[in-house]
PDB file of N, CA and C in Angstrom:
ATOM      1  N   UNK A   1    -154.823  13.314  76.879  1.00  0.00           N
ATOM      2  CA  UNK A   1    -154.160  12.795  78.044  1.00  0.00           C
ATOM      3  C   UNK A   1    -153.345  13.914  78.691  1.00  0.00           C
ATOM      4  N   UNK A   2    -153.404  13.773  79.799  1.00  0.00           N
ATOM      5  CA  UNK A   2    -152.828  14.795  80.871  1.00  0.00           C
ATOM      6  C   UNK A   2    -150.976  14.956  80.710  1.00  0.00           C
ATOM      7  N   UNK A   3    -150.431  16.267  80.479  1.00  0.00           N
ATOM      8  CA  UNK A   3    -149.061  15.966  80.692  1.00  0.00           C
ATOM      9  C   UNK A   3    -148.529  15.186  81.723  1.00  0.00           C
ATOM     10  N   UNK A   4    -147.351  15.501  82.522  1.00  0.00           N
ATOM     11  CA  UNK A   4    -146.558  14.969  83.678  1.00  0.00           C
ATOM     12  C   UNK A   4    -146.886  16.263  84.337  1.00  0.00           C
ATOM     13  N   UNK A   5    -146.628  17.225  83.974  1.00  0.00           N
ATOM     14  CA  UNK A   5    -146.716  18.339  84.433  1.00  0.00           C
ATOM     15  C   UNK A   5    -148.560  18.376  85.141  1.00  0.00           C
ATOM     16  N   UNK A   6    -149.031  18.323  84.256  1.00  0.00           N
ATOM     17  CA  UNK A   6    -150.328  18.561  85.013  1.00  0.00           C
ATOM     18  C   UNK A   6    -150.769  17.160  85.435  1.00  0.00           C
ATOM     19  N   UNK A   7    -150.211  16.476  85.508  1.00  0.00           N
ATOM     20  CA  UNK A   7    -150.747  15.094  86.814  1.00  0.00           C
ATOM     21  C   UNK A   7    -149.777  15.315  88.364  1.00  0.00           C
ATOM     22  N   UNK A   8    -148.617  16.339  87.839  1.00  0.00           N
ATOM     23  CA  UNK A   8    -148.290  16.663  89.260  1.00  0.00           C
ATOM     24  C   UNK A   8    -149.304  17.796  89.846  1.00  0.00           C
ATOM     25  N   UNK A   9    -149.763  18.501  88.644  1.00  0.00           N
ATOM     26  CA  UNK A   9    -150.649  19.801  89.566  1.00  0.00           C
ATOM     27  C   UNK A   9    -151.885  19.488  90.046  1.00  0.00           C
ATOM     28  N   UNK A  10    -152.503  18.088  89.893  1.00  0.00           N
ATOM     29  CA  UNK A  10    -153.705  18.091  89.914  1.00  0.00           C
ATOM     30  C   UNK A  10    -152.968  16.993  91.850  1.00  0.00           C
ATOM     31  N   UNK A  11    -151.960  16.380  91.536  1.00  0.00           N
ATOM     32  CA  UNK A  11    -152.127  15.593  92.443  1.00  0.00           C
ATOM     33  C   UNK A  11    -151.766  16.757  93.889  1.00  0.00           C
ATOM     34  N   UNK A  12    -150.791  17.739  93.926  1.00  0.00           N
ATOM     35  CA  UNK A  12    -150.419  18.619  94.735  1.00  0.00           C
ATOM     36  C   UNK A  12    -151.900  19.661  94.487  1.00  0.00           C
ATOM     37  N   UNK A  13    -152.806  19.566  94.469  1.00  0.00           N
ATOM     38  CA  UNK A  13    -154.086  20.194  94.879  1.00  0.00           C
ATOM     39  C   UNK A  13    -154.825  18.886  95.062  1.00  0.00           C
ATOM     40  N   UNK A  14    -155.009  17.871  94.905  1.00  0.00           N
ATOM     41  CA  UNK A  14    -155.446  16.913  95.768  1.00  0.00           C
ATOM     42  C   UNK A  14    -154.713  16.914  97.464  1.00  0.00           C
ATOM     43  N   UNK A  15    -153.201  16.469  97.172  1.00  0.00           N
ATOM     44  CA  UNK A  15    -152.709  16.899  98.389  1.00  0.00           C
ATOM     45  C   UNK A  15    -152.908  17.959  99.882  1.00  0.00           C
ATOM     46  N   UNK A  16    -153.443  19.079  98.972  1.00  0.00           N
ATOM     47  CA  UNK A  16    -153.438  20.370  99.878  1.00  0.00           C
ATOM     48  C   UNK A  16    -155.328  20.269 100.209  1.00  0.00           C
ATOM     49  N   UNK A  17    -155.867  19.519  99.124  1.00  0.00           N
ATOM     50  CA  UNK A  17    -157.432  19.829  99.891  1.00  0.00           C
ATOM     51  C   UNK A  17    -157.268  18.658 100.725  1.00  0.00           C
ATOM     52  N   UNK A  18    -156.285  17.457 100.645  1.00  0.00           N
ATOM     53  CA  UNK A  18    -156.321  16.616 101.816  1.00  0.00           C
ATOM     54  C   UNK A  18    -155.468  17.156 103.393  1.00  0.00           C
ATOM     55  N   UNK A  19    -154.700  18.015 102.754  1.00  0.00           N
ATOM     56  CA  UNK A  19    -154.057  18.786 104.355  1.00  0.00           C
ATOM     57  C   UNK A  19    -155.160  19.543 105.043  1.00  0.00           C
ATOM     58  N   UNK A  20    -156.153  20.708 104.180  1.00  0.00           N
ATOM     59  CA  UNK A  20    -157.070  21.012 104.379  1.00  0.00           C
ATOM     60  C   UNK A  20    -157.751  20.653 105.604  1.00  0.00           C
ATOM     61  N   UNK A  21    -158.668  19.320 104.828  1.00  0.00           N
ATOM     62  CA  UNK A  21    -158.973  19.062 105.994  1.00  0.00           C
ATOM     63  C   UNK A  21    -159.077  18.209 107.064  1.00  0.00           C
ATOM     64  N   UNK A  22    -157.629  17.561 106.850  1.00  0.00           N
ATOM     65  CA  UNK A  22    -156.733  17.258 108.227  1.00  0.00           C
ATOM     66  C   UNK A  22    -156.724  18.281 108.923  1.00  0.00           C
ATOM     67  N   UNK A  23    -156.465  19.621 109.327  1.00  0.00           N
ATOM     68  CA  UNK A  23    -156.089  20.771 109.234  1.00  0.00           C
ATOM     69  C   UNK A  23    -157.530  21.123 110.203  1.00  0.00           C
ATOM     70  N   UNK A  24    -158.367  20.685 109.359  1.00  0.00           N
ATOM     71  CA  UNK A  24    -159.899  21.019 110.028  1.00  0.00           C
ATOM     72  C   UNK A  24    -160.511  19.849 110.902  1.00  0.00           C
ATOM     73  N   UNK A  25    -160.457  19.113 110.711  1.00  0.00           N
ATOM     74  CA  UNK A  25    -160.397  17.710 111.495  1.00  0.00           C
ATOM     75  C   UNK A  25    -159.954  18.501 112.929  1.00  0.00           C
ATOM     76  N   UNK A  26    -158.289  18.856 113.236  1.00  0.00           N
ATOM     77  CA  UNK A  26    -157.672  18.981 114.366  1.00  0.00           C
ATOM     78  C   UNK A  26    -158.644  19.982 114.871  1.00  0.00           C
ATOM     79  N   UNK A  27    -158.581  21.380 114.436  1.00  0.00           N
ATOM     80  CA  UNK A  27    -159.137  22.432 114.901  1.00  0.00           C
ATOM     81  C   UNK A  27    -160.441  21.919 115.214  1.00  0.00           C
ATOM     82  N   UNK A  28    -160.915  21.238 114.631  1.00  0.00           N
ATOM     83  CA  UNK A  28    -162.769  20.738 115.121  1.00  0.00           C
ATOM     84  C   UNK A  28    -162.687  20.119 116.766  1.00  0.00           C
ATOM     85  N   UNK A  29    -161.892  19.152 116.883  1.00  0.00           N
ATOM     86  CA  UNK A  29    -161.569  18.338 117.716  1.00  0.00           C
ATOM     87  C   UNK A  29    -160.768  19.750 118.987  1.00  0.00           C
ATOM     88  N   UNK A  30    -159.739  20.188 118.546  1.00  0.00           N
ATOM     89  CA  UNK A  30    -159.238  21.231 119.842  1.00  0.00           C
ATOM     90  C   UNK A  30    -160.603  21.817 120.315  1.00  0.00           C
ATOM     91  N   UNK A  31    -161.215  22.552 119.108  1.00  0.00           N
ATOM     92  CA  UNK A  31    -162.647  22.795 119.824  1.00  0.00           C
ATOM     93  C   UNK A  31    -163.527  22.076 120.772  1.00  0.00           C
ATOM     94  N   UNK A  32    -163.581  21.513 120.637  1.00  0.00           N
ATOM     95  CA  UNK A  32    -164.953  20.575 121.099  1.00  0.00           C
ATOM     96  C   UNK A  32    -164.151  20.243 122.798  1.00  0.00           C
ATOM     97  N   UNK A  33    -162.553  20.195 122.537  1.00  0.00           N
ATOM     98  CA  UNK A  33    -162.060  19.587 124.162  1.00  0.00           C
ATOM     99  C   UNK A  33    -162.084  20.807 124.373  1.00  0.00           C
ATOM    100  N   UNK A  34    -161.810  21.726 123.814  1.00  0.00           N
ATOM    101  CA  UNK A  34    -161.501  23.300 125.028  1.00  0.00           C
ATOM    102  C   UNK A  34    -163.022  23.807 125.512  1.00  0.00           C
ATOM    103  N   UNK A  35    -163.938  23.534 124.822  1.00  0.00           N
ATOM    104  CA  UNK A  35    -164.850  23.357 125.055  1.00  0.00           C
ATOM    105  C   UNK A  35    -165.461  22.770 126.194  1.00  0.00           C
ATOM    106  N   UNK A  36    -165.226  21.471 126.842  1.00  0.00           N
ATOM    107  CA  UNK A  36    -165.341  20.731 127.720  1.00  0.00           C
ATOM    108  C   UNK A  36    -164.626  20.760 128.978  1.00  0.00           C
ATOM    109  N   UNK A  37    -163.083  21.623 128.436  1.00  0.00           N
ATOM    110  CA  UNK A  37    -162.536  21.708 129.788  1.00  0.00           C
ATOM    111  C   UNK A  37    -163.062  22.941 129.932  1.00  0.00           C
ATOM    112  N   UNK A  38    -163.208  24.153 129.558  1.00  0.00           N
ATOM    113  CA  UNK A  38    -163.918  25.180 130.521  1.00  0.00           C
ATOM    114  C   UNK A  38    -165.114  25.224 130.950  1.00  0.00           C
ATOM    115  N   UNK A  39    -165.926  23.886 130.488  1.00  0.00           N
ATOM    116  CA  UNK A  39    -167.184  23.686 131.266  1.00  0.00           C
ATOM    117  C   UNK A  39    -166.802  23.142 132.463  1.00  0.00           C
ATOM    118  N   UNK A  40    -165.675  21.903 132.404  1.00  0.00           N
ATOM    119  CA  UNK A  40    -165.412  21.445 134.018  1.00  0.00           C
ATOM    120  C   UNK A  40    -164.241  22.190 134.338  1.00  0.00           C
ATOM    121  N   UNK A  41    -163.738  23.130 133.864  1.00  0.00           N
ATOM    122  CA  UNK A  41    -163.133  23.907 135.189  1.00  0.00           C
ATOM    123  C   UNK A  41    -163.989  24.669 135.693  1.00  0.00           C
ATOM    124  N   UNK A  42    -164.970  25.089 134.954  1.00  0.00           N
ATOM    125  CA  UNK A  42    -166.256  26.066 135.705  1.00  0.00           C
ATOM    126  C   UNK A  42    -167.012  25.821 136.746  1.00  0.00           C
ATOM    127  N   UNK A  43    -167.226  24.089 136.564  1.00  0.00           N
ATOM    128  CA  UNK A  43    -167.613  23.484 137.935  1.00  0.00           C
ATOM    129  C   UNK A  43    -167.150  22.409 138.663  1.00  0.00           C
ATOM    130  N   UNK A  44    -165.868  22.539 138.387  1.00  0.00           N
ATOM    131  CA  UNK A  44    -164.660  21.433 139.132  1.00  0.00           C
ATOM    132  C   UNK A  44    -163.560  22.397 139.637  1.00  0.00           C
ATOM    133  N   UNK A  45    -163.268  22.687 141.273  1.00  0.00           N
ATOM    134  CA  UNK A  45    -162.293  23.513 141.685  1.00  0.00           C
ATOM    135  C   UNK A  45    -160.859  22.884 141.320  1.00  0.00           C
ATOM    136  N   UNK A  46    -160.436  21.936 141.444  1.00  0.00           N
ATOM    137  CA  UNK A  46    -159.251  21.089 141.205  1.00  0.00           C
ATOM    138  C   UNK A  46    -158.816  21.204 139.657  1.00  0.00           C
ATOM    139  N   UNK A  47    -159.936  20.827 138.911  1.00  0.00           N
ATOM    140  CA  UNK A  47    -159.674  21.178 137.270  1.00  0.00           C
ATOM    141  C   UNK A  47    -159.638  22.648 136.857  1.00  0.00           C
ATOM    142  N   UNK A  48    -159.920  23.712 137.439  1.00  0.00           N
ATOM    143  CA  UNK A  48    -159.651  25.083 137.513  1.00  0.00           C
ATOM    144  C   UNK A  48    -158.463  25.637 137.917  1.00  0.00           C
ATOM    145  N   UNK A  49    -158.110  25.060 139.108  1.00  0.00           N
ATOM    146  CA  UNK A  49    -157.104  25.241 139.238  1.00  0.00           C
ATOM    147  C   UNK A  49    -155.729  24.937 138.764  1.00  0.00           C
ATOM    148  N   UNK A  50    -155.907  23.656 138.235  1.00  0.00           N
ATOM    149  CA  UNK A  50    -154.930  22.757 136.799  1.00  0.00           C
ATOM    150  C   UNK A  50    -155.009  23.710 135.868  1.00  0.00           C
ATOM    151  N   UNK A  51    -155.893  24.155 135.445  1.00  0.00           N
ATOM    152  CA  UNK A  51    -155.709  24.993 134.328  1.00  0.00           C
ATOM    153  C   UNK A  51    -155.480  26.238 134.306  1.00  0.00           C
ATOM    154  N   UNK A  52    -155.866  26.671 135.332  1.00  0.00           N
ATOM    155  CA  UNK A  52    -154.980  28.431 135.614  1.00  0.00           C
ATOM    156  C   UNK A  52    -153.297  28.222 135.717  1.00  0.00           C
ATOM    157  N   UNK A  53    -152.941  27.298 136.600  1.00  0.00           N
ATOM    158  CA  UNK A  53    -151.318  26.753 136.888  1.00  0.00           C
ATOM    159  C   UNK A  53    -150.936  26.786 135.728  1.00  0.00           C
ATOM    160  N   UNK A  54    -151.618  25.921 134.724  1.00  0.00           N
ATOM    161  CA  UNK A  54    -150.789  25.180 133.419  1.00  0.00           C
ATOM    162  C   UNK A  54    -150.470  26.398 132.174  1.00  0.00           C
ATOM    163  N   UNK A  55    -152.074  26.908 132.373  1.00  0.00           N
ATOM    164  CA  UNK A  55    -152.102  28.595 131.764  1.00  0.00           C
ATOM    165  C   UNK A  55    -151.101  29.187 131.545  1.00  0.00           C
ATOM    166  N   UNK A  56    -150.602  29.680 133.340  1.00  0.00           N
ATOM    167  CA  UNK A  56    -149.996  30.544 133.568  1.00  0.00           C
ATOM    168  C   UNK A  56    -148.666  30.318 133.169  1.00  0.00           C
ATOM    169  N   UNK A  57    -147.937  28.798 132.831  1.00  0.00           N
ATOM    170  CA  UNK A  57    -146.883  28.301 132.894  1.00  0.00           C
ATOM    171  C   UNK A  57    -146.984  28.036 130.963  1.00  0.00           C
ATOM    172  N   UNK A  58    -147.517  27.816 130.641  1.00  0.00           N
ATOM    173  CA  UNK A  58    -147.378  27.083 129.275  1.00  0.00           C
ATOM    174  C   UNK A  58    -147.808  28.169 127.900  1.00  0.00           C
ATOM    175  N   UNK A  59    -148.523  29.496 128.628  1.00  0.00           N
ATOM    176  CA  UNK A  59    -149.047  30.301 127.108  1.00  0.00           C
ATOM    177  C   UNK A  59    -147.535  31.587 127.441  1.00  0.00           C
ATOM    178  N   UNK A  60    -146.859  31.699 126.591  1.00  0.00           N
ATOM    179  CA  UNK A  60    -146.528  32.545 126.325  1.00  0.00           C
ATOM    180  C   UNK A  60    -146.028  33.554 125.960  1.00  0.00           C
ATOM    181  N   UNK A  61    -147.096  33.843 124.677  1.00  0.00           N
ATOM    182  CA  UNK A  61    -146.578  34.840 123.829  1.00  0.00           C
ATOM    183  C   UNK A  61    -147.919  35.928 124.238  1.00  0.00           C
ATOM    184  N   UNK A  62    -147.714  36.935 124.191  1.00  0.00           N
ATOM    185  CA  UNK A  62    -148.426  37.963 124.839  1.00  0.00           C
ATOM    186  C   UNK A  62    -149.633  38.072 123.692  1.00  0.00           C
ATOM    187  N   UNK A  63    -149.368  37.936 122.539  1.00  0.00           N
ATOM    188  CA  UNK A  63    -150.975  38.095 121.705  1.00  0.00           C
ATOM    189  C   UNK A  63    -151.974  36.339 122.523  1.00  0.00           C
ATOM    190  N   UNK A  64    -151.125  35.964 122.978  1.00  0.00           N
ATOM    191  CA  UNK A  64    -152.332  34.671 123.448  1.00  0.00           C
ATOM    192  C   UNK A  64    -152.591  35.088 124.764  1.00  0.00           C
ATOM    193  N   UNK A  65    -152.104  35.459 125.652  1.00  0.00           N
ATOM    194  CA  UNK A  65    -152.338  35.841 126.748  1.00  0.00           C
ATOM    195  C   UNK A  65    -153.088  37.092 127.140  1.00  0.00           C
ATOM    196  N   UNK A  66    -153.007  38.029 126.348  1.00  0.00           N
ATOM    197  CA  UNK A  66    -154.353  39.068 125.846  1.00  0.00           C
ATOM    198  C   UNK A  66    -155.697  38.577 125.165  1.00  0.00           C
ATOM    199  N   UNK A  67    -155.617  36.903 124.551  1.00  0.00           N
ATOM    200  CA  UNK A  67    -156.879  36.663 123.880  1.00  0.00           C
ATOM    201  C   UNK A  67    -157.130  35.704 124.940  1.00  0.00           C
ATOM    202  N   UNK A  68    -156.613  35.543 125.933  1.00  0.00           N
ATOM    203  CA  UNK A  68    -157.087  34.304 126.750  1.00  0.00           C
ATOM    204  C   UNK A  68    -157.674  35.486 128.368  1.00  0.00           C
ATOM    205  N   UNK A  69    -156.986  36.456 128.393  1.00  0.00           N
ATOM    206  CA  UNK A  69    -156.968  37.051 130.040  1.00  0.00           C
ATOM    207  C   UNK A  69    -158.399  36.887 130.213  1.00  0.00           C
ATOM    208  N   UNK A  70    -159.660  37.212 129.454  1.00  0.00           N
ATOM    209  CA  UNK A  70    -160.876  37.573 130.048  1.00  0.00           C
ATOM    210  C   UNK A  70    -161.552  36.259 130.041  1.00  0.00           C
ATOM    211  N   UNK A  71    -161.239  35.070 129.066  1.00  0.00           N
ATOM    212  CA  UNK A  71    -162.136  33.996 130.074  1.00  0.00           C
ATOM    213  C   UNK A  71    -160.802  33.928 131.265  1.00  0.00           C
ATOM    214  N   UNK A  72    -159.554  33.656 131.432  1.00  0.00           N
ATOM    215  CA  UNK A  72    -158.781  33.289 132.625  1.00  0.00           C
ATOM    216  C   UNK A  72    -159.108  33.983 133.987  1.00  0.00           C
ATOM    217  N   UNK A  73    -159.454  34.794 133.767  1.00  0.00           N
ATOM    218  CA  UNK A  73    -159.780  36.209 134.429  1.00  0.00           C
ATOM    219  C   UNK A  73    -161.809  35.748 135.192  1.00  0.00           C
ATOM    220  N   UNK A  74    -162.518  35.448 134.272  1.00  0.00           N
ATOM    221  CA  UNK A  74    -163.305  34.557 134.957  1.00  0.00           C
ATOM    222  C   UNK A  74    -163.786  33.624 135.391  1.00  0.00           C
ATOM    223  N   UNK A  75    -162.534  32.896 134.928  1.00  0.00           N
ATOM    224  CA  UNK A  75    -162.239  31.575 135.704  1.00  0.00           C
ATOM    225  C   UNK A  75    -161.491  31.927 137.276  1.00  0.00           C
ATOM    226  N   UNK A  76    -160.714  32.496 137.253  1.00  0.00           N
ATOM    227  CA  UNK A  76    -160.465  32.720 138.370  1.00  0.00           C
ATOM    228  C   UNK A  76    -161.493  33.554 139.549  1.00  0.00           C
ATOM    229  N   UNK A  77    -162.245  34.429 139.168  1.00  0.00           N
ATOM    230  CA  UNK A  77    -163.194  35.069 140.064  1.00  0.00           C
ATOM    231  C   UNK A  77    -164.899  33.668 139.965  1.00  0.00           C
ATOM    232  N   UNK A  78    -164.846  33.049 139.442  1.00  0.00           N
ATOM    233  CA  UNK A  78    -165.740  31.867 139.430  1.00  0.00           C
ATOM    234  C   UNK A  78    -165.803  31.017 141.544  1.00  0.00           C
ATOM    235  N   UNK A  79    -167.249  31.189 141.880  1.00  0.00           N
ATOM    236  CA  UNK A  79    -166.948  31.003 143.219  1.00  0.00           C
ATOM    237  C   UNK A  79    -166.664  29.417 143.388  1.00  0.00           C
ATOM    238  N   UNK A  80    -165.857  28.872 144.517  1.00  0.00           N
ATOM    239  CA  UNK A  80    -166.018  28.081 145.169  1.00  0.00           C
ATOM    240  C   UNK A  80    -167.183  27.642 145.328  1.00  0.00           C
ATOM    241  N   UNK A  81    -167.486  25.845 144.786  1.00  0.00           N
ATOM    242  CA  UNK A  81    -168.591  25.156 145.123  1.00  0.00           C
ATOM    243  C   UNK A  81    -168.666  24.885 146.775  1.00  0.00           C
ATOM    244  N   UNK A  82    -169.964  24.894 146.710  1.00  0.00           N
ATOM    245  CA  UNK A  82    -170.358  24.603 148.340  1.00  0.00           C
ATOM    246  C   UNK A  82    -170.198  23.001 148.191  1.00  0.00           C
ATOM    247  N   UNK A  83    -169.299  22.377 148.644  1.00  0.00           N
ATOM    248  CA  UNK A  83    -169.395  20.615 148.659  1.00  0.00           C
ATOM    249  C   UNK A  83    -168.867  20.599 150.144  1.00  0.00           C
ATOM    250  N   UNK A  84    -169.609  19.239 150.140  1.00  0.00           N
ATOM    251  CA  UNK A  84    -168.510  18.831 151.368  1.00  0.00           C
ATOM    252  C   UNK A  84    -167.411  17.640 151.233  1.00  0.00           C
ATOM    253  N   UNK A  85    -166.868  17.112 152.117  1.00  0.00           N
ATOM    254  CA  UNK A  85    -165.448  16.689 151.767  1.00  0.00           C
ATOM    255  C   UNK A  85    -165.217  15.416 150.729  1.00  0.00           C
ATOM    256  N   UNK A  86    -166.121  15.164 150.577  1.00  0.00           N
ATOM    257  CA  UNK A  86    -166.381  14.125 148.994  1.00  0.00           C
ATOM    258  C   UNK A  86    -166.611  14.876 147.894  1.00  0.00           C
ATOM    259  N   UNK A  87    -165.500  16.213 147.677  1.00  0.00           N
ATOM    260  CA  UNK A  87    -165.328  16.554 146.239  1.00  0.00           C
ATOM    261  C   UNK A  87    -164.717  15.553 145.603  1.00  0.00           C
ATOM    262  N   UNK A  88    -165.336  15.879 144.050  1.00  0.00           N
ATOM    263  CA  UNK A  88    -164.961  14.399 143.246  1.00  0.00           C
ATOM    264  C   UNK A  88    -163.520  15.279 142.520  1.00  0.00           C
ATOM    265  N   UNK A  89    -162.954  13.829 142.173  1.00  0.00           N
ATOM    266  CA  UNK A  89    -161.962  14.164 141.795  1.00  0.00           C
ATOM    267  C   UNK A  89    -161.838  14.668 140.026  1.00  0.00           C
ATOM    268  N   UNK A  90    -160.507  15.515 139.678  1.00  0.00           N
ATOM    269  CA  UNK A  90    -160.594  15.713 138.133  1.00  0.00           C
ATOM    270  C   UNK A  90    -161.098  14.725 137.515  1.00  0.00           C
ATOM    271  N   UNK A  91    -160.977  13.057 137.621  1.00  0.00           N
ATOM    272  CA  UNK A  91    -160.977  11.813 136.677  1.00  0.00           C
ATOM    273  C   UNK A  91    -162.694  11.644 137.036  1.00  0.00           C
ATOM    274  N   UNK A  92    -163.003  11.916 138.195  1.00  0.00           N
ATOM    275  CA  UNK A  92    -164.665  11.576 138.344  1.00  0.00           C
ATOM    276  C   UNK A  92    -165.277  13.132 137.653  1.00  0.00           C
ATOM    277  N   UNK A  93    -164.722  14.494 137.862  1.00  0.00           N
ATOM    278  CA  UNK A  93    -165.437  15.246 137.048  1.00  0.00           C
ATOM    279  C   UNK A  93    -165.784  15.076 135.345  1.00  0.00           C
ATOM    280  N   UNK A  94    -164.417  14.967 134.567  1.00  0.00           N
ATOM    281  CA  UNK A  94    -164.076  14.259 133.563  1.00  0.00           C
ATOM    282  C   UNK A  94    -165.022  13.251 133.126  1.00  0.00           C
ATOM    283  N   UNK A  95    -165.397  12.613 133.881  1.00  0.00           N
ATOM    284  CA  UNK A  95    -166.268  11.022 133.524  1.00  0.00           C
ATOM    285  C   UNK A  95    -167.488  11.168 133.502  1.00  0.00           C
ATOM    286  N   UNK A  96    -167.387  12.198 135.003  1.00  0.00           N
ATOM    287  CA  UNK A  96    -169.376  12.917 134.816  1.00  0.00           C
ATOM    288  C   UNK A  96    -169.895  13.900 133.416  1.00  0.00           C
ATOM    289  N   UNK A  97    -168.695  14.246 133.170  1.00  0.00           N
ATOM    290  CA  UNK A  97    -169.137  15.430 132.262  1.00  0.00           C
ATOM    291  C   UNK A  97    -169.387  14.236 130.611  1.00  0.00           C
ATOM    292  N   UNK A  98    -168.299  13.606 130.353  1.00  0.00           N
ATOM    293  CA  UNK A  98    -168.454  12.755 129.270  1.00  0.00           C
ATOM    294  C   UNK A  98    -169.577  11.769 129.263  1.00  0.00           C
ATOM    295  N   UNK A  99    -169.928  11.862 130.401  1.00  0.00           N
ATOM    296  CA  UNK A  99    -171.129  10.436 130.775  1.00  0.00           C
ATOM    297  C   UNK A  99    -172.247  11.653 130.410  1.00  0.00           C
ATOM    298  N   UNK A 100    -172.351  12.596 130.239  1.00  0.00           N
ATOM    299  CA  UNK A 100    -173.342  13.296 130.748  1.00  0.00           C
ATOM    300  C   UNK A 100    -174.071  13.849 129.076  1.00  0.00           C
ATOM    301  N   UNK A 101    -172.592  14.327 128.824  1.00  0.00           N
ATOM    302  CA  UNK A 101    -172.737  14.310 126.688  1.00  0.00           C
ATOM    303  C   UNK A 101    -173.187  13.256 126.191  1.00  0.00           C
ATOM    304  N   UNK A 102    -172.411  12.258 126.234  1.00  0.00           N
ATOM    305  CA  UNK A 102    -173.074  10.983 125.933  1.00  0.00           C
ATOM    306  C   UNK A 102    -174.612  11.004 125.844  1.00  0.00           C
ATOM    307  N   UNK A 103    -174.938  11.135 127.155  1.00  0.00           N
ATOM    308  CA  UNK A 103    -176.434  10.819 126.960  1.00  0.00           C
ATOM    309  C   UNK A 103    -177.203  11.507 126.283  1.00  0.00           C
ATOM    310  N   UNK A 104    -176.742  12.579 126.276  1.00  0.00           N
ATOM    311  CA  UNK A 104    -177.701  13.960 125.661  1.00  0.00           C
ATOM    312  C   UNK A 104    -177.279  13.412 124.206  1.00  0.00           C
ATOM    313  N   UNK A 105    -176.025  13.061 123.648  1.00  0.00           N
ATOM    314  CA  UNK A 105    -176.161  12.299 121.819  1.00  0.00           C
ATOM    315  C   UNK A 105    -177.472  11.221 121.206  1.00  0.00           C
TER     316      UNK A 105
END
């Protein structure tokens, strides 16, 4: 039978492979949205522009802002869609793009 001692060590390495991958869970998930928003800021001007603003306002510590400049950097030189005045909005880009994964699952 197990001491006290080693039913705490076994349960604090249960613990930590369950932080693990909580831990990996999140990072999977940040992926997959950062993922999605630089596909629709790539072809949504309004959601590009939300995210250069928010960018510019919310990163900063200079090692993130050196690992971010070269996609920000072509997000910003990314041209203007040719639309006419029924650009859809962030919530209809958003919906097209999720409607659009969807189907392809």
């Amino acid at each position: 039978m197990a001491t006290i001692e080693q039913q705490i060590a076994q349960k604090e390495d249960e613990l930590a492979r369950l932080r693990k991958k909580s831990r990996d869970l999140a990072n999977g998930q940040k992926i997959i949205l950062g993922g999605m928003l630089i596909h629709a800021a790539e072809h949504n001007t309004k959601i590009r522009t939300w995210l250069l603003e928010e960018a510019a306002r919310s990163i900063t510590r200079e090692a993130d802002k050196k690992r971010l400049a070269p996609l920000l950097d072509e997000l910003r030189m990314t041209p203007e869609p040719q639309r006419g005045s029924g650009e859809e909005t962030p919530a209809e880009a958003a919906l097209k793009i999720l409607s659009d994964n969807a189907m392809r699952d």
